[in-house]
Protein backbone atom coordinates (compact mmCIF):
# COMPACT_ATOMS: atom_id res chain seq x y z
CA UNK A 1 103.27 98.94 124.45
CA UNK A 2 101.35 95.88 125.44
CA UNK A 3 101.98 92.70 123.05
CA UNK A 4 99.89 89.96 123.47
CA UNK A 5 101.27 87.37 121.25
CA UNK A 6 104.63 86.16 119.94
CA UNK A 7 104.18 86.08 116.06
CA UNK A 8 101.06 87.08 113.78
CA UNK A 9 100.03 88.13 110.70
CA UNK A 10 98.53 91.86 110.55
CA UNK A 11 96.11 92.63 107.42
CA UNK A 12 95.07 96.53 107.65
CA UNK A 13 91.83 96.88 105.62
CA UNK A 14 89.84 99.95 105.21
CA UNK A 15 86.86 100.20 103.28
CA UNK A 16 86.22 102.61 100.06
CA UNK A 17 83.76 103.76 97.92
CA UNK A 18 84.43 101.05 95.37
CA UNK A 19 86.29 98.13 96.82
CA UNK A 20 85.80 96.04 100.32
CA UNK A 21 88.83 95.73 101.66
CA UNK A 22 87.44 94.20 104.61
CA UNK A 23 85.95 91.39 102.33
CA UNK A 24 89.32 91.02 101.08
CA UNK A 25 91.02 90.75 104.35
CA UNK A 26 88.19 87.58 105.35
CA UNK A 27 89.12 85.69 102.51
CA UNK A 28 93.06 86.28 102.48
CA UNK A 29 92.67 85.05 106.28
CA UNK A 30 90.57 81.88 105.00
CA UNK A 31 93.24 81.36 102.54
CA UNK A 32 95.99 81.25 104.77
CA UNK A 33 94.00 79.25 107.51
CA UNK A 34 93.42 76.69 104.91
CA UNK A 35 97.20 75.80 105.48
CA UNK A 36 97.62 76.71 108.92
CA UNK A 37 94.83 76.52 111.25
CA UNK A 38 95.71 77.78 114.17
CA UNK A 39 98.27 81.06 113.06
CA UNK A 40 96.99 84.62 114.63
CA UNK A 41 95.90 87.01 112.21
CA UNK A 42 94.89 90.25 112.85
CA UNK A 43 91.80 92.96 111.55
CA UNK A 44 93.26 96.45 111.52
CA UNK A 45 90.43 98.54 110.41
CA UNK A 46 88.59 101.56 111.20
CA UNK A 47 85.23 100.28 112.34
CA UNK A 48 84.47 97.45 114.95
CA UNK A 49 82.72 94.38 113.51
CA UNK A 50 82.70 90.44 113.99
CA UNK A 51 84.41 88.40 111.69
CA UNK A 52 85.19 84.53 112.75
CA UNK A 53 88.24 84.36 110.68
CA UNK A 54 90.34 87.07 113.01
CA UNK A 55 91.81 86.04 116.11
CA UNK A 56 91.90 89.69 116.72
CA UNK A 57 90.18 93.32 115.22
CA UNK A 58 91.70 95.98 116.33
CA UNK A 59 90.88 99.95 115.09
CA UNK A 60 93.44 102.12 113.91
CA UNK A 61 94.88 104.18 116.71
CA UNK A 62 94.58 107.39 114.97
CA UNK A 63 91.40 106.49 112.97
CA UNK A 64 91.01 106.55 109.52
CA UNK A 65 93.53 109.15 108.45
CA UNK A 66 93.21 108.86 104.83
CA UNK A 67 89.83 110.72 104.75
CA UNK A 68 91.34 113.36 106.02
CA UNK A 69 94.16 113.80 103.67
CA UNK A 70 92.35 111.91 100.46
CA UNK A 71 94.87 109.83 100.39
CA UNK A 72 93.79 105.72 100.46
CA UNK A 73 97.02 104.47 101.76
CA UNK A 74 98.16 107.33 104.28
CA UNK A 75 97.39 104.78 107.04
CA UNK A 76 99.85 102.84 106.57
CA UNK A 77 102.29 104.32 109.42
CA UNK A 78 99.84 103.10 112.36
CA UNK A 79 100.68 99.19 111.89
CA UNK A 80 103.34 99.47 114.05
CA UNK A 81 101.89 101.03 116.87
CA UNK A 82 98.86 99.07 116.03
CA UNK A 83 100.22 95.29 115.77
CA UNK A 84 99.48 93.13 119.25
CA UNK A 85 102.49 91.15 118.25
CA UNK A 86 106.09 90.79 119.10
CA UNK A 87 106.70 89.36 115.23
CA UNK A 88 104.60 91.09 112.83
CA UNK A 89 103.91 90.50 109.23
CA UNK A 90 102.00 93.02 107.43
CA UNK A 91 99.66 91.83 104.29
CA UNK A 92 97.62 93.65 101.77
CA UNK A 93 94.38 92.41 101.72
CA UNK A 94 93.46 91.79 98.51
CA UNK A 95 96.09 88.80 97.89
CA UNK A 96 95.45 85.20 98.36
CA UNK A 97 97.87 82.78 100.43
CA UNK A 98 98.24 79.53 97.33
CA UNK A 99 100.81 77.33 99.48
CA UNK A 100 101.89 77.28 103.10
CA UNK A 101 103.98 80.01 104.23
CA UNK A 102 105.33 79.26 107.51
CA UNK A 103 108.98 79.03 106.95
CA UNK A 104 108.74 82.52 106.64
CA UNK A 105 109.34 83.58 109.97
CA UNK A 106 112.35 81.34 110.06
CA UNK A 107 113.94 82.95 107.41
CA UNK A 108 113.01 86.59 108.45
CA UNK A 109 113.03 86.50 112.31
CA UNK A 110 117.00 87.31 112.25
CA UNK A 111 115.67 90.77 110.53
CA UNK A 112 114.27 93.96 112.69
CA UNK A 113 112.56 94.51 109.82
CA UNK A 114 112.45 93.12 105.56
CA UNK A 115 109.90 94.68 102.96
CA UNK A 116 110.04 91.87 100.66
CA UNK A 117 112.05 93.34 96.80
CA UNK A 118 110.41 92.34 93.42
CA UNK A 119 107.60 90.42 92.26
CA UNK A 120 106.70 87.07 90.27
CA UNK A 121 104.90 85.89 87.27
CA UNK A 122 102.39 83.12 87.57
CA UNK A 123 105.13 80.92 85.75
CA UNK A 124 107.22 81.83 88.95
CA UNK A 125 109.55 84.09 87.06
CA UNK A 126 111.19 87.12 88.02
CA UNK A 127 109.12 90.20 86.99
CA UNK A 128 111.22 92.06 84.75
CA UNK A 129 108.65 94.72 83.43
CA UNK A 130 109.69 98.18 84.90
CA UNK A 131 106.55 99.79 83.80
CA UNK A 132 105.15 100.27 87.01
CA UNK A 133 108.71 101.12 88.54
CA UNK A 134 109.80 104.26 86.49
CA UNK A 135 109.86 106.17 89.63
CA UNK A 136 112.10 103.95 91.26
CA UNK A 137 114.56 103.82 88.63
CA UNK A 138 114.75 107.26 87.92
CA UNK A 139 115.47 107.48 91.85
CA UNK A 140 117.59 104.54 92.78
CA UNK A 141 115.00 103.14 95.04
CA UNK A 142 115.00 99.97 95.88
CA UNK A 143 112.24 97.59 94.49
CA UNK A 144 110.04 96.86 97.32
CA UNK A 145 106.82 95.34 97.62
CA UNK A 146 104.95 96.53 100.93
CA UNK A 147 102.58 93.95 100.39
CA UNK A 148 104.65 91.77 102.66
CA UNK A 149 106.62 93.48 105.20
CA UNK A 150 107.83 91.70 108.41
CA UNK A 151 109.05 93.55 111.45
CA UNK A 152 109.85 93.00 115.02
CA UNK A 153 109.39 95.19 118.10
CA UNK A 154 113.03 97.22 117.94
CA UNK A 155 114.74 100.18 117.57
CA UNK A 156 115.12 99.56 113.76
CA UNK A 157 111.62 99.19 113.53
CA UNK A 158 110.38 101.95 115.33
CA UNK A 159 112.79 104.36 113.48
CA UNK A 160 111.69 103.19 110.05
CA UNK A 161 107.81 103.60 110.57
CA UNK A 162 108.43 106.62 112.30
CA UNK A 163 110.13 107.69 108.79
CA UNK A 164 107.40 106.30 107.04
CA UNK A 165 104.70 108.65 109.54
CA UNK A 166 106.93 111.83 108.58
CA UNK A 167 107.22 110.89 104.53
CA UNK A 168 103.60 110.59 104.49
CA UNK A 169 102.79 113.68 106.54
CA UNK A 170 105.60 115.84 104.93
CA UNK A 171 105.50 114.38 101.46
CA UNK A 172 105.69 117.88 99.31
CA UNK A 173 109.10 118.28 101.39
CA UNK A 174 110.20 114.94 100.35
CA UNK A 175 108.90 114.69 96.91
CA UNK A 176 111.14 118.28 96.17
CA UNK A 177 113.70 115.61 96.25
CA UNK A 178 112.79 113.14 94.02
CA UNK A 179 113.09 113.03 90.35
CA UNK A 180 109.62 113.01 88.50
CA UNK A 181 107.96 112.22 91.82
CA UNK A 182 103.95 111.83 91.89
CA UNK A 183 102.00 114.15 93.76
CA UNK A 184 100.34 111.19 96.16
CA UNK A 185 103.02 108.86 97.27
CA UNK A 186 102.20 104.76 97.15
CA UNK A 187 103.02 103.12 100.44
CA UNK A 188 105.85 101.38 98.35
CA UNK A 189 107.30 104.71 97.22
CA UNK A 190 107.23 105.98 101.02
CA UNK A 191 108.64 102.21 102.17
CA UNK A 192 112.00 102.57 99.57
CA UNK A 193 112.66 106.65 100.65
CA UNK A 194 112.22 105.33 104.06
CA UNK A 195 114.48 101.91 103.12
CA UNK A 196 117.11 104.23 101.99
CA UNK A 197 117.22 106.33 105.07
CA UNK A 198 118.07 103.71 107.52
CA UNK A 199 119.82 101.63 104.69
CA UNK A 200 118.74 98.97 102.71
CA UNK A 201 120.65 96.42 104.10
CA UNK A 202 117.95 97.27 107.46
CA UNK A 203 115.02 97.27 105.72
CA UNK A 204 115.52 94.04 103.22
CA UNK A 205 116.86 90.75 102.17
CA UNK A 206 119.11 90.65 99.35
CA UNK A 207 117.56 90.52 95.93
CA UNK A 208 115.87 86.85 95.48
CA UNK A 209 115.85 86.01 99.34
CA UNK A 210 112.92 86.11 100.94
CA UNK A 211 109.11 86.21 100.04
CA UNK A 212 107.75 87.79 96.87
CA UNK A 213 104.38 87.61 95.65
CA UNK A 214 102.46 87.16 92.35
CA UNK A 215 101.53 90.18 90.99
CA UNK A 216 98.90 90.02 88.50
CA UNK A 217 99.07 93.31 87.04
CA UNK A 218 99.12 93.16 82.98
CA UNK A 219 102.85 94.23 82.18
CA UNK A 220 103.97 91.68 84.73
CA UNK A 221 102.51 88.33 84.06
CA UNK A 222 101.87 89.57 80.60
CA UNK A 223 98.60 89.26 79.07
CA UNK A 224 97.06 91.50 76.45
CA UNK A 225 93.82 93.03 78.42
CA UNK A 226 94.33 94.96 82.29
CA UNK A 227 91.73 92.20 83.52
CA UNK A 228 93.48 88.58 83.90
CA UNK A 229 90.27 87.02 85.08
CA UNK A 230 88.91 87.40 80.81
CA UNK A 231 92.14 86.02 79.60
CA UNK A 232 93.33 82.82 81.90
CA UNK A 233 92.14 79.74 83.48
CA UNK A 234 91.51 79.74 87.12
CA UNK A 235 90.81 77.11 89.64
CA UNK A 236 90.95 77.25 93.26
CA UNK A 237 92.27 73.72 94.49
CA UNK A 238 91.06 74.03 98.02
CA UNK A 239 93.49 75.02 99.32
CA UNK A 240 95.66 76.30 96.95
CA UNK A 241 95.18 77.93 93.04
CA UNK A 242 95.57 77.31 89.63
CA UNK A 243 96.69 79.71 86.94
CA UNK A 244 96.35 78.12 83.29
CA UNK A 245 96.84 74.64 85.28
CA UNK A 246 100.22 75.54 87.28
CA UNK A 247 100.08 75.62 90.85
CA UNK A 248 100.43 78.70 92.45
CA UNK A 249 102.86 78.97 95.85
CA UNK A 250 103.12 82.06 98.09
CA UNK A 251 101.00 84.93 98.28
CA UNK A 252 99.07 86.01 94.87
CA UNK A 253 97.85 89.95 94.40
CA UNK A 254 95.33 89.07 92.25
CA UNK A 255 94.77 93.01 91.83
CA UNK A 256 91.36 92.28 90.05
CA UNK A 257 89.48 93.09 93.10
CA UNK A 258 86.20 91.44 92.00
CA UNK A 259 87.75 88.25 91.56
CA UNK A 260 87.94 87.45 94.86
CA UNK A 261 83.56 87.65 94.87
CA UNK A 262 83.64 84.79 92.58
């Protein structure tokens, strides 16, 4: 496999009916340009366009696999194959980067590979609801985020996406194991069976090392509604964001996907 560049950031973004992920993907890359100009960020989508804010787009080696199998996140196991770096990490693309983020790769570059574990409130607390983690409790799994996953070309690395290919592919054989297991597996889900099969200790950080994001799901911050946009103050500080007037640092999934239009 040819890499072309030491270090980049690699946001896979595949349209749906309802949400453009794409359009996601341009503005988390804006975001994080706002604080570091001249970082390489990847486009790994299904379709070839032009977008200014990607150093490079790239199409999914195996094409869009999830319209095959119904399943939105079954692509997940081509990053690897797909990245054109030697130091990957891998974003969601509907998060936005509030504060610069480049220490990162010194903290994570003596890893073969870290999903970051747990998420914040906007008050930069711990999230402590479980509500959205009843699977992984009733499982043992540990409590990782996909959303930001760093890896570097190794052994390690190929072995855990090559787990996370067969979970997704085999998933009835894997979910026989599982205690109350969904019949569609999240790409966090698959990333903490796979976690556990190499062992944690090669897949993460300990618990509050490393990055986490904001996650702006209801239980989690907590507000009273599922849409956070009706309930607090926002203000984007250019660069950087406010939530009720406190600044924001890291990566925040805003999860309201129509927030990022406005």
């Amino acid at each position: 496999m040819l890499n072309l560049l030491e270090r980049g950031y690699l946001i896979p973004a595949v349209n749906t009916k309802n949400t453009d992920y794409v359009l996601c993907a341009k503005k988390l890359a804006r975001s994080i340009r706002q604080w570091h100009p001249e970082v390489n960020i990847c486009l790994l989508t299904d379709m070839m366009i032009k977008a200014d804010e990607f150093d490079i787009i790239k199409l999914l080696p195996y094409g869009d696999q999830a319209k095959e199998s119904s399943w939105k996140l079954s692509n997940d196991w081509q990053v690897y194959e797909a990245t054109p770096y030697q130091e990957t990490i891998k974003l969601e693309a509907d998060m936005w980067c509030a504060s610069p983020i480049d220490h990162w790769w010194e903290l994570l570059a003596y890893r073969n590979v870290a999903i970051s574990q747990g998420c914040r409130d906007f008050y930069d607390n711990s999230g402590v609801s479980r509500v959205y983690r009843k699977l992984f409790d009733d499982n043992n799994l540990p409590d990782v985020y996909n959303g930001i996953t760093y890896w570097k070309q190794s052994n390690t690395a190929e072995e855990f996406f090559g787990l996370v290919s067969n979970i997704f592919e085999y998933w009835d054989k894997y979910k026989a194991l599982l205690k109350y297991p969904d019949d569609i597996p999240t790409t966090d889900v698959v990333y903490a069976i796979a976690a556990n099969i190499i062992g944690i200790e090669n897949a993460t950080l300990p618990l509050g090392m490393g990055p986490t994001m904001v996650h702006m799901k209801k239980n989690i911050i907590p507000i009273i509604t599922e849409d956070w946009t009706n309930e607090l103050v926002w203000e984007n500080t250019n660069p950087g964001l406010r939530l009720n007037t406190i600044a924001q640092w890291g990566l925040v999934h805003y999860h309201i996907k129509e927030w990022s239009n406005e």
